[in-house]
Structures are given as structure tokens and as C-alpha cells.
C-alpha atoms as a PDB file:
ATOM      1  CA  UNK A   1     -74.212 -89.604 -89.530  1.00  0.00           C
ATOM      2  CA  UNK A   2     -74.399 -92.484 -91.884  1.00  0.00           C
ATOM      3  CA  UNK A   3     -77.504 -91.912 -94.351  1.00  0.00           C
ATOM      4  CA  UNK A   4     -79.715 -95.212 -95.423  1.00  0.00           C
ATOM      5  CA  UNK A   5     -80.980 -93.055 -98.688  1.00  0.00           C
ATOM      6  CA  UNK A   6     -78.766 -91.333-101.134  1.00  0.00           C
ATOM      7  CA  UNK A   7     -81.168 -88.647-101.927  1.00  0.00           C
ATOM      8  CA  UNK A   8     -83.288 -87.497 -98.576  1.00  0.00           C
ATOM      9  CA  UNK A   9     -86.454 -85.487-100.555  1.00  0.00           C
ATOM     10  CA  UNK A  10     -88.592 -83.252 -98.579  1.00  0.00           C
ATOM     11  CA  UNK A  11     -92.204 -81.231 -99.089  1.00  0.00           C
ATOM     12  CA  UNK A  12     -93.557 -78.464 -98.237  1.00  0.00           C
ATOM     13  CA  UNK A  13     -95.436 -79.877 -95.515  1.00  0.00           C
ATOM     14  CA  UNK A  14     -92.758 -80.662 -93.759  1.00  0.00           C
ATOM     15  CA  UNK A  15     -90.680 -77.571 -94.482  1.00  0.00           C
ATOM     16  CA  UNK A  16     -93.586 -74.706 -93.283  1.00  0.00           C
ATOM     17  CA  UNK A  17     -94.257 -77.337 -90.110  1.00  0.00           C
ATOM     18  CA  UNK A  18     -91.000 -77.674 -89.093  1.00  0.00           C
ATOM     19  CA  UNK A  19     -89.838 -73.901 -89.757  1.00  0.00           C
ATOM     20  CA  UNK A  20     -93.153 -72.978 -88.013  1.00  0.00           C
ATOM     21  CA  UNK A  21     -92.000 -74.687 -84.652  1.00  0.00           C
ATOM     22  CA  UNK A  22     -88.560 -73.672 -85.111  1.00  0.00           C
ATOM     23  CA  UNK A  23     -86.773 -77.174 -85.379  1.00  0.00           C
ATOM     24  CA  UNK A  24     -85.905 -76.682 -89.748  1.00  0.00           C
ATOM     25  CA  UNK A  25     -82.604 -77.666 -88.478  1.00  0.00           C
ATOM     26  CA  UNK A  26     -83.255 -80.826 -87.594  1.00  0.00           C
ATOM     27  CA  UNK A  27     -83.681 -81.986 -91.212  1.00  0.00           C
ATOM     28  CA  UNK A  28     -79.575 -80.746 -91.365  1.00  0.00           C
ATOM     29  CA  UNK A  29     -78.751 -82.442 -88.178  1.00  0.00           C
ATOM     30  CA  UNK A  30     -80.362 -85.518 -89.185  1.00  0.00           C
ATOM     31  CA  UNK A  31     -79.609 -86.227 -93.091  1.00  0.00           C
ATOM     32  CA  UNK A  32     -76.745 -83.555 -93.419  1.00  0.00           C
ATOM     33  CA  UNK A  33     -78.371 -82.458 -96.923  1.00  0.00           C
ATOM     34  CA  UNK A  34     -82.139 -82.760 -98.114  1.00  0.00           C
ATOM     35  CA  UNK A  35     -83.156 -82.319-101.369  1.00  0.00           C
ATOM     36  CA  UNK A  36     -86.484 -80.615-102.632  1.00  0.00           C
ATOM     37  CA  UNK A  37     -88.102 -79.667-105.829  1.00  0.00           C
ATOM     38  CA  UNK A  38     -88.492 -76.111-107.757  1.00  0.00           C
ATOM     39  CA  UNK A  39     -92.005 -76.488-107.153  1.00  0.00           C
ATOM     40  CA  UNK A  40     -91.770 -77.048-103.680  1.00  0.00           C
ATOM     41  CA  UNK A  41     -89.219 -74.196-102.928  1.00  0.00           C
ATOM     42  CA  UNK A  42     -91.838 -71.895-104.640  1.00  0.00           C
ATOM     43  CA  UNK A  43     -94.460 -73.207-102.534  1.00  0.00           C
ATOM     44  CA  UNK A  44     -92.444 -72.723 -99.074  1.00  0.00           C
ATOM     45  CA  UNK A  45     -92.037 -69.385-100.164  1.00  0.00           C
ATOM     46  CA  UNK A  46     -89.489 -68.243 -97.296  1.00  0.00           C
ATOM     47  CA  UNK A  47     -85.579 -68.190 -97.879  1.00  0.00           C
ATOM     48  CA  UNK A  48     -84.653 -72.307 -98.526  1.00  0.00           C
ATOM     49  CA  UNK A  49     -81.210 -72.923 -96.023  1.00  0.00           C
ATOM     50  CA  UNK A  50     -78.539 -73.843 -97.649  1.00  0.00           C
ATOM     51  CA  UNK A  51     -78.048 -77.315 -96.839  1.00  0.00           C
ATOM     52  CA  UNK A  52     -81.129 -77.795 -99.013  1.00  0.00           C
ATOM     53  CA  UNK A  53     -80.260 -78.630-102.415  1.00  0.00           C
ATOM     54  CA  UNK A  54     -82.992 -77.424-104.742  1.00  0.00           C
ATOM     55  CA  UNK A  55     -83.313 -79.141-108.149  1.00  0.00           C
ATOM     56  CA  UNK A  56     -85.914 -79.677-111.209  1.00  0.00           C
ATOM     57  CA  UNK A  57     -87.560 -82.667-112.001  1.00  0.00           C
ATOM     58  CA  UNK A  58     -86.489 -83.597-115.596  1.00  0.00           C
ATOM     59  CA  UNK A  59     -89.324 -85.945-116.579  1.00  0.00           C
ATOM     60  CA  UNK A  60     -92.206 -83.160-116.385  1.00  0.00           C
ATOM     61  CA  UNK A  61     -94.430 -86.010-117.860  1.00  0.00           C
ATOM     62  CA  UNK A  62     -94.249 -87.827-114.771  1.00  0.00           C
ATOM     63  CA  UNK A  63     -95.002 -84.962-112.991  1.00  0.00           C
ATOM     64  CA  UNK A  64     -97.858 -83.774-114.503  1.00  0.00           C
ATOM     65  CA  UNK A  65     -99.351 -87.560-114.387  1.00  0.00           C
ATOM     66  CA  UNK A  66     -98.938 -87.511-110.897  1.00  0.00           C
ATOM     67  CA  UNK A  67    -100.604 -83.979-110.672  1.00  0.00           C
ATOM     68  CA  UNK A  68    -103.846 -85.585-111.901  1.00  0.00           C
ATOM     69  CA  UNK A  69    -104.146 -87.450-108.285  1.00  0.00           C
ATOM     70  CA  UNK A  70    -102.435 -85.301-105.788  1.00  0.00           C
ATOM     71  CA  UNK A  71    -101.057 -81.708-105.388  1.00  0.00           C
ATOM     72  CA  UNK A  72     -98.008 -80.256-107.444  1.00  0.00           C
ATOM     73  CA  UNK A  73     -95.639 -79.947-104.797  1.00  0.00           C
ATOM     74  CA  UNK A  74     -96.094 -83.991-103.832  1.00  0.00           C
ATOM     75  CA  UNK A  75     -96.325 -84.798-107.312  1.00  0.00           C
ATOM     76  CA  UNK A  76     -92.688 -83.273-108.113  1.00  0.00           C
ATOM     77  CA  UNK A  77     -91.342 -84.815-104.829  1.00  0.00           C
ATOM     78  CA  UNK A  78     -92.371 -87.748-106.360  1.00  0.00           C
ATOM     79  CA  UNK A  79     -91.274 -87.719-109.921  1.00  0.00           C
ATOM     80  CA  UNK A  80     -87.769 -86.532-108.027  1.00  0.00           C
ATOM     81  CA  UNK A  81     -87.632 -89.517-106.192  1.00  0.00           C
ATOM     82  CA  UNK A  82     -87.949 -91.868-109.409  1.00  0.00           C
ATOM     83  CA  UNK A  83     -85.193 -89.943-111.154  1.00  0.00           C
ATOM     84  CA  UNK A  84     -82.885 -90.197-107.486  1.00  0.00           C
ATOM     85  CA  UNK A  85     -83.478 -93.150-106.064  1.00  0.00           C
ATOM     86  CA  UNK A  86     -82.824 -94.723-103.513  1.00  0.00           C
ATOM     87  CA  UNK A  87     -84.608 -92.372-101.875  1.00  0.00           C
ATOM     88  CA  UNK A  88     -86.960 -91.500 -99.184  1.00  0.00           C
ATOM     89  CA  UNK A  89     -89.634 -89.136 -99.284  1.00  0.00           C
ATOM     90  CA  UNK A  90     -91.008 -86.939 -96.685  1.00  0.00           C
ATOM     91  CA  UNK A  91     -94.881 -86.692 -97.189  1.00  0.00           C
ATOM     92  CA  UNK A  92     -97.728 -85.967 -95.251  1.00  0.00           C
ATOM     93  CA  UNK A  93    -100.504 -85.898 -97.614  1.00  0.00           C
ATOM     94  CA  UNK A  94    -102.432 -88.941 -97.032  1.00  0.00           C
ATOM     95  CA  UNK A  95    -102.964 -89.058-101.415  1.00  0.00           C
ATOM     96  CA  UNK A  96     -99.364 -88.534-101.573  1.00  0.00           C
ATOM     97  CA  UNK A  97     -98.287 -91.334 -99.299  1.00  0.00           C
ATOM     98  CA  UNK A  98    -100.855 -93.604-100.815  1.00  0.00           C
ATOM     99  CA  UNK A  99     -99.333 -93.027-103.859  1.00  0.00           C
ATOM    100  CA  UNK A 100     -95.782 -93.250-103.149  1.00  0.00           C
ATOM    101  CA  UNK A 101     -96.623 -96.649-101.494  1.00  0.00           C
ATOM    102  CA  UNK A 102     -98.665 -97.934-104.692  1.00  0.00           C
ATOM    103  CA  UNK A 103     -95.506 -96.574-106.410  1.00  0.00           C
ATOM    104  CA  UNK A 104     -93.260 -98.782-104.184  1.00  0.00           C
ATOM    105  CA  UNK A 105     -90.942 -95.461-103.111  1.00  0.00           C
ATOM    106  CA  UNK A 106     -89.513 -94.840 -99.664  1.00  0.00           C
ATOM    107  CA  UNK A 107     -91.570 -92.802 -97.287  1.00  0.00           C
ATOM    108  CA  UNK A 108     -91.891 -91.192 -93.992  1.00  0.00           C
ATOM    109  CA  UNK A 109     -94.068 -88.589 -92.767  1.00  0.00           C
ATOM    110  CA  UNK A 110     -92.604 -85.268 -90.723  1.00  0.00           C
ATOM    111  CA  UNK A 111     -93.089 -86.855 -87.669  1.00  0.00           C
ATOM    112  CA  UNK A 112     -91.358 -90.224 -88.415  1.00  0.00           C
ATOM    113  CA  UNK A 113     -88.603 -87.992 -88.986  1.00  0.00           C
ATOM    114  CA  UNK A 114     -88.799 -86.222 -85.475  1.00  0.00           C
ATOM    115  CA  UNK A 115     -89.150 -89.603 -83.805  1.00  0.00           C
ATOM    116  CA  UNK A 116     -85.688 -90.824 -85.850  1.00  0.00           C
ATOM    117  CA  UNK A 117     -84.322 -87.210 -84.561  1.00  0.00           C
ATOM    118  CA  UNK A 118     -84.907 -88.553 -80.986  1.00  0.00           C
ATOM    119  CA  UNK A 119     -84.143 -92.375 -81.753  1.00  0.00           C
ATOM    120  CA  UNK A 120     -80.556 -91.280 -83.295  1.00  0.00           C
ATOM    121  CA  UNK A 121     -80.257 -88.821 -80.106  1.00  0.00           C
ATOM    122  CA  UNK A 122     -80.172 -85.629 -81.682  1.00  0.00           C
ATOM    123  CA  UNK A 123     -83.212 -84.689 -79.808  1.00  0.00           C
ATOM    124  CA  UNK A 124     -83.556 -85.603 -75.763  1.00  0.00           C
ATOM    125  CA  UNK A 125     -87.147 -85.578 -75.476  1.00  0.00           C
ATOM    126  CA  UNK A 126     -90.084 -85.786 -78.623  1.00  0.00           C
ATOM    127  CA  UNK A 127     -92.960 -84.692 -75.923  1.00  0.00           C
ATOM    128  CA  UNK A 128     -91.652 -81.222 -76.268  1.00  0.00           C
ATOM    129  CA  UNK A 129     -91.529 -80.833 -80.003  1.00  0.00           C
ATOM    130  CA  UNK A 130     -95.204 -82.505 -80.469  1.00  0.00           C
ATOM    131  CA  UNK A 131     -96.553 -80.047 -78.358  1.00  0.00           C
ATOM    132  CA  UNK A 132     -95.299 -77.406 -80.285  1.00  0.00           C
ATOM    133  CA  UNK A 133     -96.749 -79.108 -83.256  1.00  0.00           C
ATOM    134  CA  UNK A 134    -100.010 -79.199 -81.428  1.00  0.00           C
ATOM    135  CA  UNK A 135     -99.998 -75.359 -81.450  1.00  0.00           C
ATOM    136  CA  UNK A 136     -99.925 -74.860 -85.120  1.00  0.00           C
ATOM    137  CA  UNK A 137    -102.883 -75.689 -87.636  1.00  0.00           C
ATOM    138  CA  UNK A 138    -100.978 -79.147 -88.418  1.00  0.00           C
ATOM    139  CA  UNK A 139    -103.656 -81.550 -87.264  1.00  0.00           C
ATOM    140  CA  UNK A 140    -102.644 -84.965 -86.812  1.00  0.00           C
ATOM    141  CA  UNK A 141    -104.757 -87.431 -84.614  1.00  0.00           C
ATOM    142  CA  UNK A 142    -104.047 -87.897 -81.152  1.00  0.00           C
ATOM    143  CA  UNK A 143    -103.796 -91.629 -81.747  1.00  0.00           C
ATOM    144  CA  UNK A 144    -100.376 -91.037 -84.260  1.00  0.00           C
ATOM    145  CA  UNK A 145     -99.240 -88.563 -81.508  1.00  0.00           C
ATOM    146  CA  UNK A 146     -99.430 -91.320 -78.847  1.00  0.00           C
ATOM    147  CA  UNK A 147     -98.054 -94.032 -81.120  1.00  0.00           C
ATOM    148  CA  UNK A 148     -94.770 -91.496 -82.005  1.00  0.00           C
ATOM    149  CA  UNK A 149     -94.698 -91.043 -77.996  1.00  0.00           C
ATOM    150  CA  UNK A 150     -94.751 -94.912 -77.576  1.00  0.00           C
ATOM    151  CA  UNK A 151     -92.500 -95.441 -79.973  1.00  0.00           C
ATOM    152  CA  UNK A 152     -90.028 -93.267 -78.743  1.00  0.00           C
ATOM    153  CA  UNK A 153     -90.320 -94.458 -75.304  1.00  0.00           C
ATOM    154  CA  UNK A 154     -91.633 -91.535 -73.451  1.00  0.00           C
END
């Protein structure tokens, strides 16, 4: 599959959600290789899959700027994507995306990704997957649920 982003950088959000409703692999099926941070890795704290290319940010100044606003895991996802771009970000911190918008960066939340999943037809149906999601202690707004449903035509 052809990628629009050289460097595809995920967090931790979207790591423990998607490994928590068994569908990790959809980051591989979709992007072929994702990137994430040392700091993020850390906070995942389960075995990272190998397709997942694990590097540390070199401009720990940035990072530690960036720490004053949001959490360390965003804040290294985002110092990443300044030293990789183009790239896009996976974020689902409100802060985080705030910032990364303010910042001008690329950025899509976990579920943007699953609706590309289904858009690109790696996945048949998104219903399915959201309700899973629905069963964790991810809490998104029924509103954004609907919207990824219209969206993806369902």
C-alpha cells in the first residue's frame, strides 16, 4: 500500500487501545511500518511487534518544552515528528492534538485510523471494531462514534 507520510508515528494511546481489542495489526496492514518513541515503548510496556521501529528523539530540548503542556509520551511523538517529517501523528490526547495542530504537524486520532482501515478495505465492517472499543475504558463520545460510522458508510 502506497503511504502519504514517510514516517507513520504512533502513541501509546493508540498502541494499549488497539492491542486491548486485538486489532495491533492493523497499524502493519495499514502503513506497513510505524514508528514510535523510547518513551512511548516504555510506556506501552508489553513486547513492541516488530514492524514497529522504535527510535529516540534527538532534540531532548524540544521534548522537554513540549512536556511543560502535555504528557511525555505525546510530547516525544511530537518532537519525533519535527525531526521526521512528513509525518503523521497518531494522538488522542485532546492537549496533544491541539498542539500538534498549533504546531502545523499531521494528525489523526486511533479511530481516523480504523475508519482509513475500512475506507482502504482492509477491514469489511468498522461497527464491529467500535463496539469492541466501547468495551474498554477508552471513552470517546457517542457523537465521534456516529460521525466515524457515517463516514464510513455504515
Amino acid at each position: 500500500m502506497q503511504q502519504e507520510f514517510e514516517t507513520v508515528i504512533a502513541n501509546t494511546t493508540c498502541f494499549i487501545l488497539l492491542d486491548k481489542i486485538s486489532e495491533l495489526n492493523l497499524l502493519h496492514k495499514l502503513f506497513g511500518s510505524v514508528t514510535t518513541t523510547t518513551v512511548i515503548a516504555e510506556e506501552f510496556g508489553r513486547p513492541i511487534p516488530n514492524w514497529v521501529i522504535v527510535k529516540a528523539v534527538e532534540n531532548l530540548h524540544q521534548q522537554e518544552t513540549l512536556e511543560l503542556e502535555i504528557d511525555p509520551g505525546e510530547a516525544s511523538a511530537i518532537a519525533l515528528a519535527f525531526e521526521t517529517q512528513p509525518a503523521l501523528l497518531i494522538l488522542d490526547d485532546s492537549k496533544a492534538r491541539k498542539m500538534a495542530e498549533r504546531l502545523h504537524l499531521n494528525y489523526s486520532g486511533t479511530l481516523g485510523i480504523l475508519l482509513k482501515a475500512k475506507q482502504s478495505g482492509i477491514i469489511s465492517a468498522i461497527k464491529p471494531i467500535l463496539q469492541k472499543v466501547q468495551s474498554t475504558n477508552f471513552r470517546y463520545s457517542g457523537k465521534v462514534f456516529q460521525q466515524i460510522i457515517e463516514l464510513a458508510d455504515e
